[in-house]
C-alpha atoms as a PDB file:
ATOM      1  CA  UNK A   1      60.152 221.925 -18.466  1.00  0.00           C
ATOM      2  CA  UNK A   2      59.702 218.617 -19.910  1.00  0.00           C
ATOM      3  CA  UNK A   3      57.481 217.400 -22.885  1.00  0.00           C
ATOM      4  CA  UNK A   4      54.062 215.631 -21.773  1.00  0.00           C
ATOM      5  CA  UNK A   5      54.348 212.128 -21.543  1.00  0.00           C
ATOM      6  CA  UNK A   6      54.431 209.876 -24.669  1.00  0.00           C
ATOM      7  CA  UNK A   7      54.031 213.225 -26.598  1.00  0.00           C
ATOM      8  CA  UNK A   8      56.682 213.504 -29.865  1.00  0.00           C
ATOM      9  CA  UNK A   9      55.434 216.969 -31.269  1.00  0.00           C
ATOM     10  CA  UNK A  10      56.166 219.507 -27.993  1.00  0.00           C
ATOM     11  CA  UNK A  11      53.287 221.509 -26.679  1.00  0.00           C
ATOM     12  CA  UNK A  12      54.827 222.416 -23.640  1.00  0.00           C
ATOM     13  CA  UNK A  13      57.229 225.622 -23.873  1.00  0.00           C
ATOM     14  CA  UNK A  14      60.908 224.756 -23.891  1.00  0.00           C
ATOM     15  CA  UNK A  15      61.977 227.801 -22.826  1.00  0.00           C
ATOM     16  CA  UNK A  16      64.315 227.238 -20.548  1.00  0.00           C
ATOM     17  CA  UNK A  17      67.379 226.281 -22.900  1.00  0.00           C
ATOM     18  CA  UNK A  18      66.611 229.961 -24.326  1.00  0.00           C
ATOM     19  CA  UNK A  19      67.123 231.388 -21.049  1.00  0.00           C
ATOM     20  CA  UNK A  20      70.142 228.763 -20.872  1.00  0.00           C
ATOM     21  CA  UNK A  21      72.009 228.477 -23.693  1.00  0.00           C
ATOM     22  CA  UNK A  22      71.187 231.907 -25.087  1.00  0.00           C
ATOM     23  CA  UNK A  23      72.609 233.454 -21.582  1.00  0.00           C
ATOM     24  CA  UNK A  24      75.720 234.981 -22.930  1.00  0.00           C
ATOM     25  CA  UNK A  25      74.057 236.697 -25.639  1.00  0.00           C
ATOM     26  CA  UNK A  26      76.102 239.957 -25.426  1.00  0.00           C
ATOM     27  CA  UNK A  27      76.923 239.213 -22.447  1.00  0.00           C
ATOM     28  CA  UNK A  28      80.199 239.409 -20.432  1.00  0.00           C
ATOM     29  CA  UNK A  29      81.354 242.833 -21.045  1.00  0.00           C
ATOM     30  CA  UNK A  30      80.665 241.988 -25.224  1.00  0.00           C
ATOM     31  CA  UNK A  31      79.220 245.239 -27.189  1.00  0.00           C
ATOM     32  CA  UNK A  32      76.007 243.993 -28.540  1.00  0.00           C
ATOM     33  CA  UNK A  33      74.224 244.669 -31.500  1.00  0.00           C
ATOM     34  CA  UNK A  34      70.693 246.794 -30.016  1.00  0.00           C
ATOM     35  CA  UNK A  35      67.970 244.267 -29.679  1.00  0.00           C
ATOM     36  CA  UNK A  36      65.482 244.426 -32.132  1.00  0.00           C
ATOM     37  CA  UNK A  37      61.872 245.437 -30.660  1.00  0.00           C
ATOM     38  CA  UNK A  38      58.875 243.556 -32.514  1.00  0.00           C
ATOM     39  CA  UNK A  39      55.295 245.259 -32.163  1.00  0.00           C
ATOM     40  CA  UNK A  40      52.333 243.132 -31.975  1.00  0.00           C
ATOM     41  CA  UNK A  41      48.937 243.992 -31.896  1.00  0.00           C
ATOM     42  CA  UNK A  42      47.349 243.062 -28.517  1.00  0.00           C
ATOM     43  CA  UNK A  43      44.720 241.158 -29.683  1.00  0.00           C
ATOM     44  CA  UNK A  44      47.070 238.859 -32.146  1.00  0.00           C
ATOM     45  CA  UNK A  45      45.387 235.699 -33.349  1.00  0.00           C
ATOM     46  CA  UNK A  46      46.152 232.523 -31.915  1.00  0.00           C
ATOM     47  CA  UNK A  47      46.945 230.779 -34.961  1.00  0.00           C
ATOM     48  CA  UNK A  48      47.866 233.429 -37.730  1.00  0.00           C
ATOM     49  CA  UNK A  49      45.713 233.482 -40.805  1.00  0.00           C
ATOM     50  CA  UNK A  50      47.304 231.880 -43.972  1.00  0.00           C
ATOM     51  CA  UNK A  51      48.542 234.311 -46.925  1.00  0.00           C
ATOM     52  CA  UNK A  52      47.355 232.823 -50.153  1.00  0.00           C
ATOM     53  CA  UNK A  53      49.595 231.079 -52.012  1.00  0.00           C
ATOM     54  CA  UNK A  54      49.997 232.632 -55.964  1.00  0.00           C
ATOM     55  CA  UNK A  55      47.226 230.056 -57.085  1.00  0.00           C
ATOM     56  CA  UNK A  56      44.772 231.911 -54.626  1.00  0.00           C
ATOM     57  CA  UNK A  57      44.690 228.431 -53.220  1.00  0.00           C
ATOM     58  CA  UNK A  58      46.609 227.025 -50.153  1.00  0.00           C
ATOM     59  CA  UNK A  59      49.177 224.291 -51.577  1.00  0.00           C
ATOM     60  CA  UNK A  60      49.275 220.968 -50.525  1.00  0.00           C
ATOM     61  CA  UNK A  61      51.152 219.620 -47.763  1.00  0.00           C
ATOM     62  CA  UNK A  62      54.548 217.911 -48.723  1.00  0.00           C
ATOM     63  CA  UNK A  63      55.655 214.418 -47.746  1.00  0.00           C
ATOM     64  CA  UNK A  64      58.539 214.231 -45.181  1.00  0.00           C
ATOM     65  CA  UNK A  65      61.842 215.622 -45.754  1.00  0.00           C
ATOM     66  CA  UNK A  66      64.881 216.952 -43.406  1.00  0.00           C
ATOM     67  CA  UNK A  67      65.725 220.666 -43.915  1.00  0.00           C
ATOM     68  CA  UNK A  68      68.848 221.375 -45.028  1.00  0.00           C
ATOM     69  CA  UNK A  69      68.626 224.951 -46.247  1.00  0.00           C
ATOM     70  CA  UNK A  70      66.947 227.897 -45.206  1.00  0.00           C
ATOM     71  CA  UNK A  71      66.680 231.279 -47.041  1.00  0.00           C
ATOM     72  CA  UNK A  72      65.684 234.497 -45.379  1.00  0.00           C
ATOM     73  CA  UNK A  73      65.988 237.385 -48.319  1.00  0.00           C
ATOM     74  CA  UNK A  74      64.584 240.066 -46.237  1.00  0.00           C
ATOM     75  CA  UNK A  75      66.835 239.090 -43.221  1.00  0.00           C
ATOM     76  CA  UNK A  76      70.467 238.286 -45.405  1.00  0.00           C
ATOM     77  CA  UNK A  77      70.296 234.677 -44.207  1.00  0.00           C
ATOM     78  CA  UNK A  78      71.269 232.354 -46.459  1.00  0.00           C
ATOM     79  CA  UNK A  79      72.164 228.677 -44.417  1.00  0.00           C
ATOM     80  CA  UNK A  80      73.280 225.176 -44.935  1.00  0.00           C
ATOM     81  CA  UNK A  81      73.118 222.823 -43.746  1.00  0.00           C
ATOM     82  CA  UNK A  82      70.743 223.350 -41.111  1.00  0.00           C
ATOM     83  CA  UNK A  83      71.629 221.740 -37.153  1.00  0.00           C
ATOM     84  CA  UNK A  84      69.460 218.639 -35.953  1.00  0.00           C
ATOM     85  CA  UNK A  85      67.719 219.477 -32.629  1.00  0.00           C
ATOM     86  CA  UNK A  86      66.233 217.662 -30.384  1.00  0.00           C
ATOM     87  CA  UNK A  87      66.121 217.223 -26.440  1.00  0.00           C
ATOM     88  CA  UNK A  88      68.536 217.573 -23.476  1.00  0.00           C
ATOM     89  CA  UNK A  89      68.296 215.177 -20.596  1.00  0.00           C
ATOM     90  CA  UNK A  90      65.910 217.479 -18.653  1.00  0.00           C
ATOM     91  CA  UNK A  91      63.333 217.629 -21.535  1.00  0.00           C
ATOM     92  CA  UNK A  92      64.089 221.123 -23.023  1.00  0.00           C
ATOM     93  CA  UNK A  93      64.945 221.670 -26.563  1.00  0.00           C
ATOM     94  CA  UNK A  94      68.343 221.890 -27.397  1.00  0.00           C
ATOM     95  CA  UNK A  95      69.686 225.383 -29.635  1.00  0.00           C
ATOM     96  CA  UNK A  96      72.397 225.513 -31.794  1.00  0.00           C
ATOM     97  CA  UNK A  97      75.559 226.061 -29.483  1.00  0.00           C
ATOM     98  CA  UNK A  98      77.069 228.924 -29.238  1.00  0.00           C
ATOM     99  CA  UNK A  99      80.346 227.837 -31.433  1.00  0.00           C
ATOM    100  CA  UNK A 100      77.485 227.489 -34.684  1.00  0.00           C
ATOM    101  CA  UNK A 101      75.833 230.744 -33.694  1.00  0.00           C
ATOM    102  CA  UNK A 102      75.834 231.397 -37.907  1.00  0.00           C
ATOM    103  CA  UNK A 103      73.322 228.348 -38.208  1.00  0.00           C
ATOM    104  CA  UNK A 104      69.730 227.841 -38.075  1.00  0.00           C
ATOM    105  CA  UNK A 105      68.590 224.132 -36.659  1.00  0.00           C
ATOM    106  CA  UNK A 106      65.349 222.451 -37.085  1.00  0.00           C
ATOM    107  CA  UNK A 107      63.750 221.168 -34.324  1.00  0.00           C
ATOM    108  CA  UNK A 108      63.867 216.647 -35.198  1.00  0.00           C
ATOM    109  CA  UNK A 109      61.283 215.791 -32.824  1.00  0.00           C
ATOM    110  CA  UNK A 110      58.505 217.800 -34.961  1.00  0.00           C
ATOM    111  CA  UNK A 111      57.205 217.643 -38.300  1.00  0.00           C
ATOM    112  CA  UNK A 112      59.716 219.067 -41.419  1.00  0.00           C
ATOM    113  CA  UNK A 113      59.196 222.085 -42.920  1.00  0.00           C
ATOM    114  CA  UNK A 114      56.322 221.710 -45.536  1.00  0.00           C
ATOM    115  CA  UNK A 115      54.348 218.833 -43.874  1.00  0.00           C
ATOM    116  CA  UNK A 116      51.288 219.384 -41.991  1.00  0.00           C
ATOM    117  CA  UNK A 117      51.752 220.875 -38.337  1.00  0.00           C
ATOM    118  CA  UNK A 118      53.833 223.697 -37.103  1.00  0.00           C
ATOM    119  CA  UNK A 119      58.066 222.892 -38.009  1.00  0.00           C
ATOM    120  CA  UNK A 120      60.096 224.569 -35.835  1.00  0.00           C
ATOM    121  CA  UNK A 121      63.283 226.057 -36.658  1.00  0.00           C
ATOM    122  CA  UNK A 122      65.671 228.134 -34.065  1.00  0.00           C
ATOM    123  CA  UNK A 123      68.650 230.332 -34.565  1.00  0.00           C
ATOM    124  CA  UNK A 124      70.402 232.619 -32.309  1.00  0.00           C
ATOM    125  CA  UNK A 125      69.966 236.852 -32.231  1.00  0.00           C
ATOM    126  CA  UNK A 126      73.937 237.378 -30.694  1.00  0.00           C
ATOM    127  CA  UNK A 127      75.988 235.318 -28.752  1.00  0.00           C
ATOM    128  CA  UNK A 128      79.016 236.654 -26.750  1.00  0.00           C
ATOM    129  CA  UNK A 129      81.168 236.537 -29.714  1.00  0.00           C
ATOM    130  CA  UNK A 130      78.823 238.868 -31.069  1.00  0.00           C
ATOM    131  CA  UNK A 131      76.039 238.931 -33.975  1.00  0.00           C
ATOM    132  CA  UNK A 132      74.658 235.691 -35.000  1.00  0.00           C
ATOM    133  CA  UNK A 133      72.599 234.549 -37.934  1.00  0.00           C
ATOM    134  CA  UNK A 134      68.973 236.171 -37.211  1.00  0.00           C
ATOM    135  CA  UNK A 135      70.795 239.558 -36.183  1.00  0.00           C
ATOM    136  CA  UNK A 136      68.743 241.087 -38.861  1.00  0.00           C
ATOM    137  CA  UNK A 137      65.074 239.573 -37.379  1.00  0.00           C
ATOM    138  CA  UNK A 138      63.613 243.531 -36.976  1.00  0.00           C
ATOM    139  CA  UNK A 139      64.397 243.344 -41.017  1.00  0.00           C
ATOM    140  CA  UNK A 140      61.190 240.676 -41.261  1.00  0.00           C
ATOM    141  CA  UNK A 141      57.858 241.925 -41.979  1.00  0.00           C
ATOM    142  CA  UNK A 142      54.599 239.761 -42.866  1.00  0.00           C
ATOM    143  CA  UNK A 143      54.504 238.698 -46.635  1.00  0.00           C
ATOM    144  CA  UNK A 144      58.508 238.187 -46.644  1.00  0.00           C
ATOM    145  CA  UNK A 145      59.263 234.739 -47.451  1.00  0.00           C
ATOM    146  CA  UNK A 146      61.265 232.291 -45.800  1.00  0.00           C
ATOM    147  CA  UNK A 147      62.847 229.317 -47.960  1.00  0.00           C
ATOM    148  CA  UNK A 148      63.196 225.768 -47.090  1.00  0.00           C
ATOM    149  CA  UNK A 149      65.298 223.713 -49.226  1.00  0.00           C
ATOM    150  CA  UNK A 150      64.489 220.248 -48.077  1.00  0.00           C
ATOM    151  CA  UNK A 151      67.164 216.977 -48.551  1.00  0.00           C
ATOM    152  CA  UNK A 152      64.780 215.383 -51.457  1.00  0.00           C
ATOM    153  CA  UNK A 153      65.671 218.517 -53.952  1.00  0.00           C
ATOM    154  CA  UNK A 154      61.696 220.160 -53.098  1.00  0.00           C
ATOM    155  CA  UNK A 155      61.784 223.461 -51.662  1.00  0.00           C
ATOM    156  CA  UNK A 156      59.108 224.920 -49.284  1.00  0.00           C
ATOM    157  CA  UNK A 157      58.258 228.110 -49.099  1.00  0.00           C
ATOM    158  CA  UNK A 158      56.211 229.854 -46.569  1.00  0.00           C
ATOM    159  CA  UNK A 159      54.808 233.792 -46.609  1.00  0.00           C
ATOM    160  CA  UNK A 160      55.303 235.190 -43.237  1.00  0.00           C
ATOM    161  CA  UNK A 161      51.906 236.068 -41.809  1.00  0.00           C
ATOM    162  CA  UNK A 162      52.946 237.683 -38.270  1.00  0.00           C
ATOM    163  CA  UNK A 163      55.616 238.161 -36.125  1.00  0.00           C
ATOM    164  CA  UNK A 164      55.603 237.748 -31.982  1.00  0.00           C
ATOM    165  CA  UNK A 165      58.171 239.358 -29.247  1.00  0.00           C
ATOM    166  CA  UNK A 166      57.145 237.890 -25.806  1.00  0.00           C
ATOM    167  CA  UNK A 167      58.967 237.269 -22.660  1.00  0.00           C
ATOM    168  CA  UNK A 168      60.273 233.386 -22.294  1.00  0.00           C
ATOM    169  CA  UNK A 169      58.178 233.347 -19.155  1.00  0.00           C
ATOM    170  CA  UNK A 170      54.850 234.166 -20.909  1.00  0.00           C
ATOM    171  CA  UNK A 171      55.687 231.896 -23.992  1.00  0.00           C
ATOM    172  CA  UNK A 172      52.716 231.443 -25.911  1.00  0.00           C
ATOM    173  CA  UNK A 173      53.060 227.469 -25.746  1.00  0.00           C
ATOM    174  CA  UNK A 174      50.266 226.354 -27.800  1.00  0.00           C
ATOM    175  CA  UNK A 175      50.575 228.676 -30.212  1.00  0.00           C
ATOM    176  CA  UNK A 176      53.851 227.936 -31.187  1.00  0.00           C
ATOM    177  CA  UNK A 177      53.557 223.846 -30.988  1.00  0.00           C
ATOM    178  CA  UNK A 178      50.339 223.004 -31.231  1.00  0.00           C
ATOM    179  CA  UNK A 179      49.124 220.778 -34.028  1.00  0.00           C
ATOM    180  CA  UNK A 180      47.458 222.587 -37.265  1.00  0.00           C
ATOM    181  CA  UNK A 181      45.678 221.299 -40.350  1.00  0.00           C
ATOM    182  CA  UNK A 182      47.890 222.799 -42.459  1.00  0.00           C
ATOM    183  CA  UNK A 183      51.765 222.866 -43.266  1.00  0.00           C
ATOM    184  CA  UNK A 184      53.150 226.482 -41.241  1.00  0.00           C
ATOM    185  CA  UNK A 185      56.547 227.140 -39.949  1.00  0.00           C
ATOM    186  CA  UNK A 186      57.613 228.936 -36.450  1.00  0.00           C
ATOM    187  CA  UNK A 187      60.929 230.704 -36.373  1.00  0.00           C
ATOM    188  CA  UNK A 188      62.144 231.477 -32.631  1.00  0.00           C
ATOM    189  CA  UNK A 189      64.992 233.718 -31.637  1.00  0.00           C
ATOM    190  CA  UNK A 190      65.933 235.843 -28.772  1.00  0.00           C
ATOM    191  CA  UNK A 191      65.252 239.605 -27.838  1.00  0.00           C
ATOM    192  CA  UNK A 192      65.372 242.127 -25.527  1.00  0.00           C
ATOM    193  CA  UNK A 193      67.573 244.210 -23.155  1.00  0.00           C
ATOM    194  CA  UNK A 194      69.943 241.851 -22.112  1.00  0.00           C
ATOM    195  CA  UNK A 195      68.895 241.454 -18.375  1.00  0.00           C
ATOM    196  CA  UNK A 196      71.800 239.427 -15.970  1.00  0.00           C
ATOM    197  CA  UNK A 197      73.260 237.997 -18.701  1.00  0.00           C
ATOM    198  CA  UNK A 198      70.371 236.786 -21.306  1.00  0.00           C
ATOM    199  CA  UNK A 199      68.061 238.416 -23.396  1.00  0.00           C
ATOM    200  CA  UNK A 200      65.029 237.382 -21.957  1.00  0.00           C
ATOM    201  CA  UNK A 201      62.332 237.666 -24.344  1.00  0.00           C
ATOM    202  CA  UNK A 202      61.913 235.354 -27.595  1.00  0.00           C
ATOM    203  CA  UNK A 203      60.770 236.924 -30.899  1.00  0.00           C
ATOM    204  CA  UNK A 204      58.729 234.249 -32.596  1.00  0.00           C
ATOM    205  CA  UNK A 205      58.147 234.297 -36.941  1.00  0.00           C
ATOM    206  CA  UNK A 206      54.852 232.450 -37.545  1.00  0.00           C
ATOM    207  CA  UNK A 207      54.370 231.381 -41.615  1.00  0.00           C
ATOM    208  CA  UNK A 208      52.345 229.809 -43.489  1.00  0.00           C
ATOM    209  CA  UNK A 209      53.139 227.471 -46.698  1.00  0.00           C
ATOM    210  CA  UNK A 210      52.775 229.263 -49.733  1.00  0.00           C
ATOM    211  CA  UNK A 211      54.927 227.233 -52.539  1.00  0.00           C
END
């Protein structure tokens, strides 16, 4: 699917590259790790509420600056640098390939992480050469932290206030992309029973900035 016209943040779901480049995900004859299964609740809000930052005051959003880190305690990721991401020819986000499966990448087009809007950040579950770097996504539960180190020296660092397993062709679009008054992060990754060669759900990490 292709963004709207003249439209830099995307709204519309690129979903398709999951179901593309994440189609060998143990795949192929490869023993895969057991997809994680997240449980939502049915009524989940469509923009998660904020955790309150130590202060008991929401922090301020953070001038621009390009990711280069991310930290994941609860989930044993520890990146850098972090991939660039942008669009493919058709209009669909790109993912990290399959060769850089142990990297997270931030997705260009959008804000960074720590500036007002959703930033969107992607890493792999498994690939065909096995378990990647968000193998461990079950391991996330709301009020875990996720850790931006960001190329001026800041860090942001966002509470994780729910997390989302839906299938790519119900993608909750808005949700993920639309704009917000404050700073908040989406993490996206695959999941599911791999199903003619994919995993065709995405598990999505909503946060909010806490630090």
């Amino acid at each position: 699917m292709r963004l709207p016209a003249g439209r830099r943040l995307a709204t519309a779901l690129l979903v398709l590259p999951f179901a593309a480049a994440l189609a060998g995900c143990g795949a192929d004859g490869h023993a895969a790790t057991p997809p994680p299964k997240i449980t939502t609740s049915a009524a989940a809000p469509a923009a998660p509420a904020a955790s309150p930052a130590p202060s008991g005051s929401a922090p301020a959003a953070m001038p621009a600056s390009v990711p280069v880190g991310v930290t994941i305690a609860a989930a044993g990721v520890d990146t850098t640098p972090l991939l660039r991401l942008g669009l493919n020819a058709d209009g669909t986000i790109e993912v990290p390939p399959v060769a850089q499966a142990d990297r997270i990448g931030w997705y260009e087009n959008g804000v960074t992480p720590g500036e007002t809007g959703p930033a969107v950040l992607v890493g792999h579950f498994d690939t065909v050469k096995g378990p990647a770097v968000m193998k461990n996504v079950d391991e996330i539960k709301p009020g875990d932290t996720i850790d931006v180190t960001r190329e001026d020296g800041t860090r942001a660092v966002f509470a994780v206030t729910a997390l989302e397993q839906v299938d790519k062709d119900a993608f909750p679009t808005e949700k993920v992309y639309g704009r917000t008054d404050r700073p908040e992060l989406r993490l996206i990754t695959c999941g599911g029973e791999i199903t003619d060669g994919h995993r065709p759900d995405n598990i999505i990490v909503y946060a909010d900035l806490v630090g």
